[in-house]
Protein backbone atom coordinates (compact mmCIF):
# COMPACT_ATOMS: atom_id res chain seq x y z
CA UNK A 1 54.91 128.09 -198.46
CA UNK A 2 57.76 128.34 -195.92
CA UNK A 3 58.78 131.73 -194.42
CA UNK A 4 62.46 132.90 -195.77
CA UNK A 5 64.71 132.60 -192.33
CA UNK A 6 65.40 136.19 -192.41
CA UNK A 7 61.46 137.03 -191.71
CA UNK A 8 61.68 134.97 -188.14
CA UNK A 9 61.15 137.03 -185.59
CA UNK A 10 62.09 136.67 -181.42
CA UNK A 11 59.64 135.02 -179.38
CA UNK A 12 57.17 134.43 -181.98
CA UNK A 13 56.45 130.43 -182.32
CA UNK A 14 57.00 128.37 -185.84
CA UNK A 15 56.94 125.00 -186.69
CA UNK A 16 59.79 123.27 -188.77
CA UNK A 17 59.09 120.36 -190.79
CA UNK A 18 62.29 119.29 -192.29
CA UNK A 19 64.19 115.60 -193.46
CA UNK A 20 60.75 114.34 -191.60
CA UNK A 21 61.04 116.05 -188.00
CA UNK A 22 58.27 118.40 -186.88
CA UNK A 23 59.55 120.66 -184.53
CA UNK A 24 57.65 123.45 -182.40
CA UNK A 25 60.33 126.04 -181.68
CA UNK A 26 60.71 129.56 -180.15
CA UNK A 27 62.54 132.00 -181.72
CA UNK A 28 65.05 133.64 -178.56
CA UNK A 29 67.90 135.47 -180.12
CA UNK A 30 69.24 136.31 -183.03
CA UNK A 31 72.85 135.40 -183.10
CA UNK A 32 73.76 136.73 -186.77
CA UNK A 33 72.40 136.73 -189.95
CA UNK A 34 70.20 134.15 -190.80
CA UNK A 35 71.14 132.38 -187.38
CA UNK A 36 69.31 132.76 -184.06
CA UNK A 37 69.42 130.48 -181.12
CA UNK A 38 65.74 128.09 -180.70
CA UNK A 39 64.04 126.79 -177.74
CA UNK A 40 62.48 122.99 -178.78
CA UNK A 41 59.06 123.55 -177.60
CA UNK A 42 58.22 120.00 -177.03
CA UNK A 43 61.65 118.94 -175.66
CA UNK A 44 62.35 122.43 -173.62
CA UNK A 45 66.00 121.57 -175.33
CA UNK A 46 68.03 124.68 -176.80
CA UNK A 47 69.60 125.11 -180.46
CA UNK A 48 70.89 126.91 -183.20
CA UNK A 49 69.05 127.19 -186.23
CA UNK A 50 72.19 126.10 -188.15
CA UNK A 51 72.44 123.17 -186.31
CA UNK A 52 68.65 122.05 -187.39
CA UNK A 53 69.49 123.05 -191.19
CA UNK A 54 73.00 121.67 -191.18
CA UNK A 55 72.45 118.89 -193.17
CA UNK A 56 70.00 120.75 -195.57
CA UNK A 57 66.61 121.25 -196.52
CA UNK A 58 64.49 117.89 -196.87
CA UNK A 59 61.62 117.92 -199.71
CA UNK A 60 59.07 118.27 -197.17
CA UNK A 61 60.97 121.42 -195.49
CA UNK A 62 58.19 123.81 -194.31
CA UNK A 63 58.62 127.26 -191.85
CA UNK A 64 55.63 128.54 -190.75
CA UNK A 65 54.54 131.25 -187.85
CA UNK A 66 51.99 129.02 -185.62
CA UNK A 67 51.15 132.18 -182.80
């Protein structure tokens, strides 16, 4: 079951499965809301949450804490 975006906490580690991407990311700010700015853990790249949910929430969408 996927974690609701408000439980995400900064600098704990989750993996995001969603429209078939896996992603390991880092959780380093919170921005506002349901927003926080991401660290790619496997591409050392930086995002916003938003822009990895942008285009919505795939059947296979999963959130889960893996640290």
């Amino acid at each position: 079951m996927a974690l609701a975006l408000d439980n995400l906490r900064v600098g704990r580690v989750y993996r995001l499965v969603n429209q078939g991407e896996i992603r390991k990311i880092e959780v380093v700010d919170r921005l506002s809301g349901e927003n926080f700015r991401v660290k790619d853990l496997d591409t050392l790249e930086f995002y916003t949450l938003y822009e990895l949910l942008q285009w919505g929430r795939g059947k296979d969408y999963d959130l889960e804490e893996i640290r």
